[in-house]
N, C-alpha and C. Protein backbone atom coordinates (compact mmCIF):
# COMPACT_ATOMS: atom_id res chain seq x y z
N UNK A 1 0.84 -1.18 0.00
CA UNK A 1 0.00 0.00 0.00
C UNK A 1 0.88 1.24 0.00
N UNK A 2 0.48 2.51 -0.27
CA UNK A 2 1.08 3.63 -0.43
C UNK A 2 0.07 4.50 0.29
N UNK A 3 1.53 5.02 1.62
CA UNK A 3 0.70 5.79 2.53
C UNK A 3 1.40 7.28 1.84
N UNK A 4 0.28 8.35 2.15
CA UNK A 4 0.60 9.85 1.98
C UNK A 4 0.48 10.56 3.49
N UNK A 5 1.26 11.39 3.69
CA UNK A 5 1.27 12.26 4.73
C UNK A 5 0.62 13.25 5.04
N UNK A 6 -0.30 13.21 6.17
CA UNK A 6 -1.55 13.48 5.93
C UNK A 6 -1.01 14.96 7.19
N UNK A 7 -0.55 14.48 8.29
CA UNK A 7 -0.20 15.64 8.76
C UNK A 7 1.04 14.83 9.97
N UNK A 8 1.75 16.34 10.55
CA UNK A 8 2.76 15.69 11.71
C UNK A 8 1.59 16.16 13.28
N UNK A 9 2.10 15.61 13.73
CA UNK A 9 0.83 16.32 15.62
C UNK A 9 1.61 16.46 16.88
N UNK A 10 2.10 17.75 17.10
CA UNK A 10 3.24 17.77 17.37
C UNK A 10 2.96 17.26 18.64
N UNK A 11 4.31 16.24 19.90
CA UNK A 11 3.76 15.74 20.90
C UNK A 11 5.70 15.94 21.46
N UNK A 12 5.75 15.29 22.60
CA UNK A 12 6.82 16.54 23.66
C UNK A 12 8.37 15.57 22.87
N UNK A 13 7.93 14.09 22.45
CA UNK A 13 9.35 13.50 22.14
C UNK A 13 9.61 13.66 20.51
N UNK A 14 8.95 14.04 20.31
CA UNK A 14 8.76 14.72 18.81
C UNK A 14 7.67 14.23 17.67
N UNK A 15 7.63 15.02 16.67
CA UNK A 15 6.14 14.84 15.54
C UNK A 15 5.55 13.60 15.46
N UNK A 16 4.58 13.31 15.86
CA UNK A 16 3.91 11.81 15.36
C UNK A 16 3.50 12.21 14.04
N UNK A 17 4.16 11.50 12.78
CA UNK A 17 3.60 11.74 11.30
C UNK A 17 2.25 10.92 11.34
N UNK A 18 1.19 11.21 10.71
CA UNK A 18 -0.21 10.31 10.77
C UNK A 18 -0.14 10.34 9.06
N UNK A 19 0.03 9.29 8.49
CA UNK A 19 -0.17 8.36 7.48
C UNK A 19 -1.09 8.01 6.76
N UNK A 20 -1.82 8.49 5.81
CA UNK A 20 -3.22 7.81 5.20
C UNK A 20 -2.99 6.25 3.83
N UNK A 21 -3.92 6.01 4.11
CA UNK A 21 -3.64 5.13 2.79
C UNK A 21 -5.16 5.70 1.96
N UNK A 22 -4.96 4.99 0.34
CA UNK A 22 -6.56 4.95 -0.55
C UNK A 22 -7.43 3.68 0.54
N UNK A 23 -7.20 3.02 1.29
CA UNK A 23 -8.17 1.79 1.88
C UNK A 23 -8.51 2.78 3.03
N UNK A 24 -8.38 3.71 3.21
CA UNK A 24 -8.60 3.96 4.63
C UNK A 24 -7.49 3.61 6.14
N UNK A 25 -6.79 3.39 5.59
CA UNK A 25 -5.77 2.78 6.81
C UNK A 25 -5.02 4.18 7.50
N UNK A 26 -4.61 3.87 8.66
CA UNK A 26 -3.75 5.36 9.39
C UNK A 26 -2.80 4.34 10.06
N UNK A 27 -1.27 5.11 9.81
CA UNK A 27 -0.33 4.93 10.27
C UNK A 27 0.62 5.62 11.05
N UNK A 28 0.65 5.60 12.30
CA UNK A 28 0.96 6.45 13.42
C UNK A 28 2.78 6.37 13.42
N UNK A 29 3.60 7.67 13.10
CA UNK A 29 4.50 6.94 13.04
C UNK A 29 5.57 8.10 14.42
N UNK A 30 6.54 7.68 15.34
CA UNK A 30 6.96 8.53 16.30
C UNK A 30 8.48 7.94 16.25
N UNK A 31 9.12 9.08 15.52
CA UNK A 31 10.78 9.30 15.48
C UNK A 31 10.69 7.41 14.76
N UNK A 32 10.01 7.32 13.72
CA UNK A 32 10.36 5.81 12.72
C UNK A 32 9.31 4.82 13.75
N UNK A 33 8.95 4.38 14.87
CA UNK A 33 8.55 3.56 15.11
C UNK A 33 6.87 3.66 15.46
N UNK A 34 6.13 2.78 15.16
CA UNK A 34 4.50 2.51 14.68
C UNK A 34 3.96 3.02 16.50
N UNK A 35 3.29 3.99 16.38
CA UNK A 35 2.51 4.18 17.54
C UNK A 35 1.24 4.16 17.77
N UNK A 36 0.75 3.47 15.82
CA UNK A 36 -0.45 3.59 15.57
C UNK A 36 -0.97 3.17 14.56
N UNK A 37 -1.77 2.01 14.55
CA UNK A 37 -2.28 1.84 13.02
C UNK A 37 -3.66 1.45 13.68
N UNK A 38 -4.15 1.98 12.09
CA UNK A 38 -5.88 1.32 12.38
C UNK A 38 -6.19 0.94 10.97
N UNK A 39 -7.19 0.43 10.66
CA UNK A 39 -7.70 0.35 9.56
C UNK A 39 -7.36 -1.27 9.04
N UNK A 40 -6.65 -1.86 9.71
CA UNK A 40 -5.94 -3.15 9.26
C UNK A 40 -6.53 -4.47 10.18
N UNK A 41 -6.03 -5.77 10.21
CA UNK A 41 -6.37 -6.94 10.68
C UNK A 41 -6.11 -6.75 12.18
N UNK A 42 -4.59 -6.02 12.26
CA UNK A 42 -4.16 -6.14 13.77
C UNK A 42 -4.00 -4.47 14.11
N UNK A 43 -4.45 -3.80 14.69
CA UNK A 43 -4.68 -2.24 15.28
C UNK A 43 -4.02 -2.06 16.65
N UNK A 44 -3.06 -1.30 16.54
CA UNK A 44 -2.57 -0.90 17.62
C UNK A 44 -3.23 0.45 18.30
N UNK A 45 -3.60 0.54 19.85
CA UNK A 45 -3.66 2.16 19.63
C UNK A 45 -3.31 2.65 20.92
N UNK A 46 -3.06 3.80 21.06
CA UNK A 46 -2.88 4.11 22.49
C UNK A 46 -1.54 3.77 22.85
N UNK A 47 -0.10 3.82 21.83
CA UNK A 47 0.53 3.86 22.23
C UNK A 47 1.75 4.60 23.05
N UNK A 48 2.47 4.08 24.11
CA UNK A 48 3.33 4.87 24.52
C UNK A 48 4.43 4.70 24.65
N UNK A 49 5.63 5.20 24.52
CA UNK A 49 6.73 4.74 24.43
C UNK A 49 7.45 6.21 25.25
N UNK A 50 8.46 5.11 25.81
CA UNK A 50 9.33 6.03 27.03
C UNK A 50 10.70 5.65 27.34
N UNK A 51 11.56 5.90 27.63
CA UNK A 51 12.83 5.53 27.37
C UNK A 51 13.95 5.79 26.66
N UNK A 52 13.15 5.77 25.98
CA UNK A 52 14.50 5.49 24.35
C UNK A 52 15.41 6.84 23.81
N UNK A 53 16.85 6.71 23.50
CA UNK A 53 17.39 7.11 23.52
C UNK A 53 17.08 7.84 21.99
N UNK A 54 17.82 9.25 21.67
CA UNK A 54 17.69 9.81 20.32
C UNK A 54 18.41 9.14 19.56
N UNK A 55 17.93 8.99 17.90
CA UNK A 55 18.67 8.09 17.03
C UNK A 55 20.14 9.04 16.94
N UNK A 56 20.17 10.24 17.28
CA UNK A 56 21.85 10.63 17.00
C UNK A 56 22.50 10.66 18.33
N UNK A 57 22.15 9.66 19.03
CA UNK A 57 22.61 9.08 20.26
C UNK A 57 23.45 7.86 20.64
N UNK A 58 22.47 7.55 19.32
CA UNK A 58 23.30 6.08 18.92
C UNK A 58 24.64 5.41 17.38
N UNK A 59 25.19 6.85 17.71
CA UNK A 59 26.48 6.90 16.43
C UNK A 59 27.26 5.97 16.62
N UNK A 60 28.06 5.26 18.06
CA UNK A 60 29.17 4.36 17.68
C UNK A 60 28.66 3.06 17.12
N UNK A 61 29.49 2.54 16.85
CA UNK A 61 29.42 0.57 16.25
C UNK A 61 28.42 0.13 17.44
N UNK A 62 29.21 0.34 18.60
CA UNK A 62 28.31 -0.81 19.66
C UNK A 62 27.17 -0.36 20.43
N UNK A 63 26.90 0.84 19.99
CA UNK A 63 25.32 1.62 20.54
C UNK A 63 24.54 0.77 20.60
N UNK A 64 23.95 0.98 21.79
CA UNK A 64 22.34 0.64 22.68
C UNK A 64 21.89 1.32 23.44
N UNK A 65 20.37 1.00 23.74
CA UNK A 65 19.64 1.25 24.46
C UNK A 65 18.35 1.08 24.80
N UNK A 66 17.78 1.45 25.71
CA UNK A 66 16.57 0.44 25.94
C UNK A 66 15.09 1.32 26.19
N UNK A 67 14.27 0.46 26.03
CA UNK A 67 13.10 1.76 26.23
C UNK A 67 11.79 0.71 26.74
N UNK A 68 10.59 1.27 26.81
CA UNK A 68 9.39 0.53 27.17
C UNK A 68 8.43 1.28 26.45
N UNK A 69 7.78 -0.02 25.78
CA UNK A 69 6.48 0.38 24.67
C UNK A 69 5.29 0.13 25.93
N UNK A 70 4.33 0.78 25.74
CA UNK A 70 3.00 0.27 26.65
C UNK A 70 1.77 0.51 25.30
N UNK A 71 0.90 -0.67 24.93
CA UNK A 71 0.22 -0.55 23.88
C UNK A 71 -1.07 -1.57 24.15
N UNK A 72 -2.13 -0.94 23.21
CA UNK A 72 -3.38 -1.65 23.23
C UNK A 72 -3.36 -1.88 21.94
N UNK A 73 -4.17 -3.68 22.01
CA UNK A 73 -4.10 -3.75 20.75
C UNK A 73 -5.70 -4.36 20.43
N UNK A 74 -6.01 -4.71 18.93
CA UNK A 74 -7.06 -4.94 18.71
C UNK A 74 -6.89 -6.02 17.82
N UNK A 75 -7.76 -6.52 17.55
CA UNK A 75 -8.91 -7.16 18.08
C UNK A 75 -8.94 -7.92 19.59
N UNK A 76 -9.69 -7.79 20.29
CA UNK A 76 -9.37 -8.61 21.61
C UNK A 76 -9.55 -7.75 22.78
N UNK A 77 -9.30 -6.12 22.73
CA UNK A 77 -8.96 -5.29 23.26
C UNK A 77 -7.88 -5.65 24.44
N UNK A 78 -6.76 -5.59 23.94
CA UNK A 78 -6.00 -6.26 25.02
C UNK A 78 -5.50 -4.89 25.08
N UNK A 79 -5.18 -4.53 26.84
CA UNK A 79 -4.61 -3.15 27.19
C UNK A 79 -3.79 -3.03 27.92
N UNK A 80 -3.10 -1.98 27.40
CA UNK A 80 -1.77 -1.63 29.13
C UNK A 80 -0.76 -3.07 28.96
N UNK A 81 -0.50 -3.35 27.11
CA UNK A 81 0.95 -4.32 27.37
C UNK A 81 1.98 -3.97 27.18
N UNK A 82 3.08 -3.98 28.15
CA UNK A 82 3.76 -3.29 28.29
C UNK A 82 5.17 -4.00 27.97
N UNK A 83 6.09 -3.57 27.44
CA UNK A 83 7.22 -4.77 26.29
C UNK A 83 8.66 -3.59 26.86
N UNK A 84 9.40 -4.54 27.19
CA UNK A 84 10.78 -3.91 27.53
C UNK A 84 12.03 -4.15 26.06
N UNK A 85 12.23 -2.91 25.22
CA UNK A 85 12.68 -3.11 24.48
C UNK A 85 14.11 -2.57 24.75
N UNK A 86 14.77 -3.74 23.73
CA UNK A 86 16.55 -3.91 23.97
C UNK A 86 16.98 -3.13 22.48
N UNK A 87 17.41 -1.56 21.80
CA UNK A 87 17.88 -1.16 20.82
C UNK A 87 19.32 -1.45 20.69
N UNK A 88 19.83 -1.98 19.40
CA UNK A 88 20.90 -2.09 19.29
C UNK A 88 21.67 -1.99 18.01
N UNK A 89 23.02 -1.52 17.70
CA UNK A 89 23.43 -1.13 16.52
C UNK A 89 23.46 -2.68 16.05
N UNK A 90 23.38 -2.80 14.56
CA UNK A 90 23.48 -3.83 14.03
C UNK A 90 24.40 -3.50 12.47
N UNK A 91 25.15 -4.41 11.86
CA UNK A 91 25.93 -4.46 11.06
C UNK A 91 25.02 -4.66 9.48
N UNK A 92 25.28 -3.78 9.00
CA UNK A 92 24.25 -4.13 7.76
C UNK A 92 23.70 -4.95 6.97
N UNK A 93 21.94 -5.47 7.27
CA UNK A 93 22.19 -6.39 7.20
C UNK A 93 21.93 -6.94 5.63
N UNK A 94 22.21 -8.38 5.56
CA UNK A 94 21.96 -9.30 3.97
C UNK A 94 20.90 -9.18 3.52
N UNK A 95 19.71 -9.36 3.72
CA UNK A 95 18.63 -8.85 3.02
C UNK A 95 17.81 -7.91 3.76
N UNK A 96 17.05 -7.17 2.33
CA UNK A 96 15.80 -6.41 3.51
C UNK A 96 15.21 -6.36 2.15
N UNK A 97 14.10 -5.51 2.60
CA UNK A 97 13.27 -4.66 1.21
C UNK A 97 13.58 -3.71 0.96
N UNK A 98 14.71 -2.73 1.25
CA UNK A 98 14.74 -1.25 0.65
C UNK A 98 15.32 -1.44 -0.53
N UNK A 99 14.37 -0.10 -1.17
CA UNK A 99 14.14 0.01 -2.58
C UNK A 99 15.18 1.69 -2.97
N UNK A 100 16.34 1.16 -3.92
CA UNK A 100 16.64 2.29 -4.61
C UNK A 100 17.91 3.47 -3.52
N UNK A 101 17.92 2.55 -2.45
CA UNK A 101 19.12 3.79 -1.11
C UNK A 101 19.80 2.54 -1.14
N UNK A 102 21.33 2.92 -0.99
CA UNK A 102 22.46 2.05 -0.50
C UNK A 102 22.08 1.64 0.77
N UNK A 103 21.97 0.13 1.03
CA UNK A 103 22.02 0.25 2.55
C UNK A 103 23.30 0.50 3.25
N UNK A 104 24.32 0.59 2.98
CA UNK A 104 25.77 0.80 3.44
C UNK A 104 25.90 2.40 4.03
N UNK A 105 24.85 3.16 3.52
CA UNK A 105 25.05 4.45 3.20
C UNK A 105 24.07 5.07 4.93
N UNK A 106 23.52 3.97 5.50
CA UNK A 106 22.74 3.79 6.42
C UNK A 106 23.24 3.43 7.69
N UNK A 107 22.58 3.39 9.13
CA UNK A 107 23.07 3.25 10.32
C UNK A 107 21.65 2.09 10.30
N UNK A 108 22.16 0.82 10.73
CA UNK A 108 21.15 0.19 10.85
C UNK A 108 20.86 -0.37 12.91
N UNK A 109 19.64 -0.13 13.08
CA UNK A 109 19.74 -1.10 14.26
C UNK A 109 18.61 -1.68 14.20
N UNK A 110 18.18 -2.82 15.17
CA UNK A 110 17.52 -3.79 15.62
C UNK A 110 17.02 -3.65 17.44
N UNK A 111 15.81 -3.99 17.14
CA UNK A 111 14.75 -3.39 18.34
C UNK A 111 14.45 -4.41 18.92
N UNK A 112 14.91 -5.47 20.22
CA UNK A 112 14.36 -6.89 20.76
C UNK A 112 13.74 -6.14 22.02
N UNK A 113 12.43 -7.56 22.04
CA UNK A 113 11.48 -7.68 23.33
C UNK A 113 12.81 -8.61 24.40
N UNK A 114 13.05 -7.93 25.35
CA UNK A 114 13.31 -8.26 26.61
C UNK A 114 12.07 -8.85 27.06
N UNK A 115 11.15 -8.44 27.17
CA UNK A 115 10.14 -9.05 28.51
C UNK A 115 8.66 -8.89 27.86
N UNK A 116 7.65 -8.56 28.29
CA UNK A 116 6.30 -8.45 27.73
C UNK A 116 5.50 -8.46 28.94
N UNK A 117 4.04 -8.04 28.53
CA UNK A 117 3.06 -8.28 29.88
C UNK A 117 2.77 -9.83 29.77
N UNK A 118 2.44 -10.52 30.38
CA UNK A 118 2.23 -11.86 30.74
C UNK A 118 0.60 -11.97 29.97
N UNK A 119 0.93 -13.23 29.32
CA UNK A 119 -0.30 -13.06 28.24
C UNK A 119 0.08 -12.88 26.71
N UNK A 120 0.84 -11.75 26.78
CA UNK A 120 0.93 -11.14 25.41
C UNK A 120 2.15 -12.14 24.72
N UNK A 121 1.83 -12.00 23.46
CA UNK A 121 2.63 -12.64 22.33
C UNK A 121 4.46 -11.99 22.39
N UNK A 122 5.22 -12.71 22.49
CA UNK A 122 6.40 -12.08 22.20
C UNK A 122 6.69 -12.13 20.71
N UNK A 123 6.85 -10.66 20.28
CA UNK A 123 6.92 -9.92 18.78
C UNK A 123 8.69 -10.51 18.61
N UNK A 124 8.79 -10.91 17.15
CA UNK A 124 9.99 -10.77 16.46
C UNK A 124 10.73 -8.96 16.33
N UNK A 125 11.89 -9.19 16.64
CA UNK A 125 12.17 -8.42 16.21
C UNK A 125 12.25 -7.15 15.46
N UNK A 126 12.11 -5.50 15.45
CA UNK A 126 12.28 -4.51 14.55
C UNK A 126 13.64 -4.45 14.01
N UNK A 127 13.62 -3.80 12.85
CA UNK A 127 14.68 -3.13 12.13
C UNK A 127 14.03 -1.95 11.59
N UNK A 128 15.26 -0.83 12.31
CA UNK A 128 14.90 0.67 11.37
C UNK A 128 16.71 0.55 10.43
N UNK A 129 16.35 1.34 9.55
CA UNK A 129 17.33 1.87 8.74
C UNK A 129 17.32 3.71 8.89
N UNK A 130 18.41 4.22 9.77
CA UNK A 130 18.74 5.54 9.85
C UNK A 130 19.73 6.24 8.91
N UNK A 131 19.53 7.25 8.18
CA UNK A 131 20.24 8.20 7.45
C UNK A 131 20.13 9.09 8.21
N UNK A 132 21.88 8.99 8.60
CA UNK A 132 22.10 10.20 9.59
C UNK A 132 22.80 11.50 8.66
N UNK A 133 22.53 12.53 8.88
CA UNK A 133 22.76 14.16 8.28
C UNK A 133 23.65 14.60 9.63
N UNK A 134 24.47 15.90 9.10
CA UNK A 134 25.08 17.06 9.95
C UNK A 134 23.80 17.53 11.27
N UNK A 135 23.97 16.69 12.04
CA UNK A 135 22.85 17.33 13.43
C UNK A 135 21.37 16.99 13.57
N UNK A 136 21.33 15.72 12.68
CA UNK A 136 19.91 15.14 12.77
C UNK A 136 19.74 13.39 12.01
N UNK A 137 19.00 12.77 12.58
CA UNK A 137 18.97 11.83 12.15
C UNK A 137 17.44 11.14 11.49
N UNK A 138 16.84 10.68 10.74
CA UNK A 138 15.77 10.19 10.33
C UNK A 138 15.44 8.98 9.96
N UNK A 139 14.87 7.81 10.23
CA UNK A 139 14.51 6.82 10.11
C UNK A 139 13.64 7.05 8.49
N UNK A 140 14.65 6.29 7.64
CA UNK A 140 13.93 5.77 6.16
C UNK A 140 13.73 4.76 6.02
N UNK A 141 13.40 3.68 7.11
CA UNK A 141 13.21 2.20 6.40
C UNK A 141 12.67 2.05 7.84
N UNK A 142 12.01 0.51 8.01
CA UNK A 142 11.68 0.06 9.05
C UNK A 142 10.44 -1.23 8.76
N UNK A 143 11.05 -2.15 9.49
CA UNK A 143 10.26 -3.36 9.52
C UNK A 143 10.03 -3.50 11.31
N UNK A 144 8.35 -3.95 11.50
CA UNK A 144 8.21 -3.74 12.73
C UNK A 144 6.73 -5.40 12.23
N UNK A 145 6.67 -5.78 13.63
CA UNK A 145 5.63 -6.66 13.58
C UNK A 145 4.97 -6.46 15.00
N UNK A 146 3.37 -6.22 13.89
CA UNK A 146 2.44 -5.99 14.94
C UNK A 146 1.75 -7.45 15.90
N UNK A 147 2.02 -8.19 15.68
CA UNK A 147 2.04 -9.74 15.62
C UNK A 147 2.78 -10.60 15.12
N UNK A 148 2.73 -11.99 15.53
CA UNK A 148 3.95 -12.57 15.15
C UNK A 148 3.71 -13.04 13.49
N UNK A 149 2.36 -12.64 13.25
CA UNK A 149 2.16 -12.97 11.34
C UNK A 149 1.32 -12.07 10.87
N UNK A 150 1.88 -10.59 11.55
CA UNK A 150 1.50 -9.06 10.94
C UNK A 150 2.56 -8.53 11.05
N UNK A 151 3.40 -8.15 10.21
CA UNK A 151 4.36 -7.43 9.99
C UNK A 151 4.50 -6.36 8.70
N UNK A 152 5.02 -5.29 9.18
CA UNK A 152 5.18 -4.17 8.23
C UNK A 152 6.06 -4.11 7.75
N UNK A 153 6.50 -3.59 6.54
CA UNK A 153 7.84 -2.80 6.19
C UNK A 153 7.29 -1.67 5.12
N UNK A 154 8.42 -0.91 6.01
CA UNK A 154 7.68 0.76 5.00
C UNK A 154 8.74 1.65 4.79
N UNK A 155 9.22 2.35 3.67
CA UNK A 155 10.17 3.17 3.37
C UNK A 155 9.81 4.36 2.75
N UNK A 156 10.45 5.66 3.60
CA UNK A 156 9.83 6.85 2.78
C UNK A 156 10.61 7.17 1.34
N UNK A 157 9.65 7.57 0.82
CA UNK A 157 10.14 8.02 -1.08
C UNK A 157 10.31 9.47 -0.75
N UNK A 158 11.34 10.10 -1.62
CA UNK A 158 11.82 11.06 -2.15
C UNK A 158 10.58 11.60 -3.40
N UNK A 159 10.17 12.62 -2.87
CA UNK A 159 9.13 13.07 -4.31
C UNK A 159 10.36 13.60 -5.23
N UNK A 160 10.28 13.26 -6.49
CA UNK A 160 10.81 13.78 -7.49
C UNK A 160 9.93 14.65 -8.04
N UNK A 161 10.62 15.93 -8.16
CA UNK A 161 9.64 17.13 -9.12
C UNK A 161 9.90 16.87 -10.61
């Protein structure tokens, strides 16, 4: 699907971009990672995330850090699950889906569940892909799973005029 940017909403750890698709779908997105989707099989909402370090925080080889997601999800209304996540630099990896960017040209890391609320499904793994600039950094790639057989991957395009 092809989401358009519908607007940013500004909030204190920075812009949540909100995402439209043509199906109706919304994609919540905060500094690269999903704080929000609706419109789909598996709906996240109400998420919060706390912890986590800035992506130009994490420049050396062996960067980490850790954070805590707290999220409701849907169908089921399951609420208040709360996932202790382990960030970590990772070496670029052999495959992905990005389309048309060097991945070499990228800072890649990988996002593991430490722990979970009791009950809840332990999620595979994230990967963002960061292009870091002079004094800022931006997440252009990212594979995240909203379940263990709902998973995303989404990369922003460059409009060409």
């Amino acid at each position: 699907a092809f989401f358009a940017l519908g607007f940013k909403d500004p909030h204190p750890q920075g812009d949540i971009e909100v995402w439209y698709s043509g199906n109706y779908e919304t994609l919540r997105l905060l500094n690269g990672r999903v704080v929000g989707l609706s419109g789909t099989l598996i709906e996240w909402r109400q998420v919060q995330l706390s912890g986590f370090p800035q992506w130009t925080d994490l420049q050396a080889a062996d960067a980490a850090g850790s954070g805590i997601r707290v999220r409701d999800v849907m169908p089921g209304y399951r609420f208040n699950i709360r996932d202790d996540l382990r960030l970590q630099a990772i070496p670029v990896p052999a495959q992905s889906a990005l389309v048309a960017l060097d991945a070499r040209r990228l800072r890649w890391f990988e996002e593991r569940m430490i722990s979970t609320s009791a009950g809840a499904e332990h999620l595979p793994p994230a990967r963002y892909a960061v292009e870091v600039l002079p004094g800022a950094a931006s997440v252009v790639y990212g594979e995240q799973c909203l379940s263990r057989d709902f998973c995303l991957t989404w990369q922003r395009w460059q409009i060409q005029p």
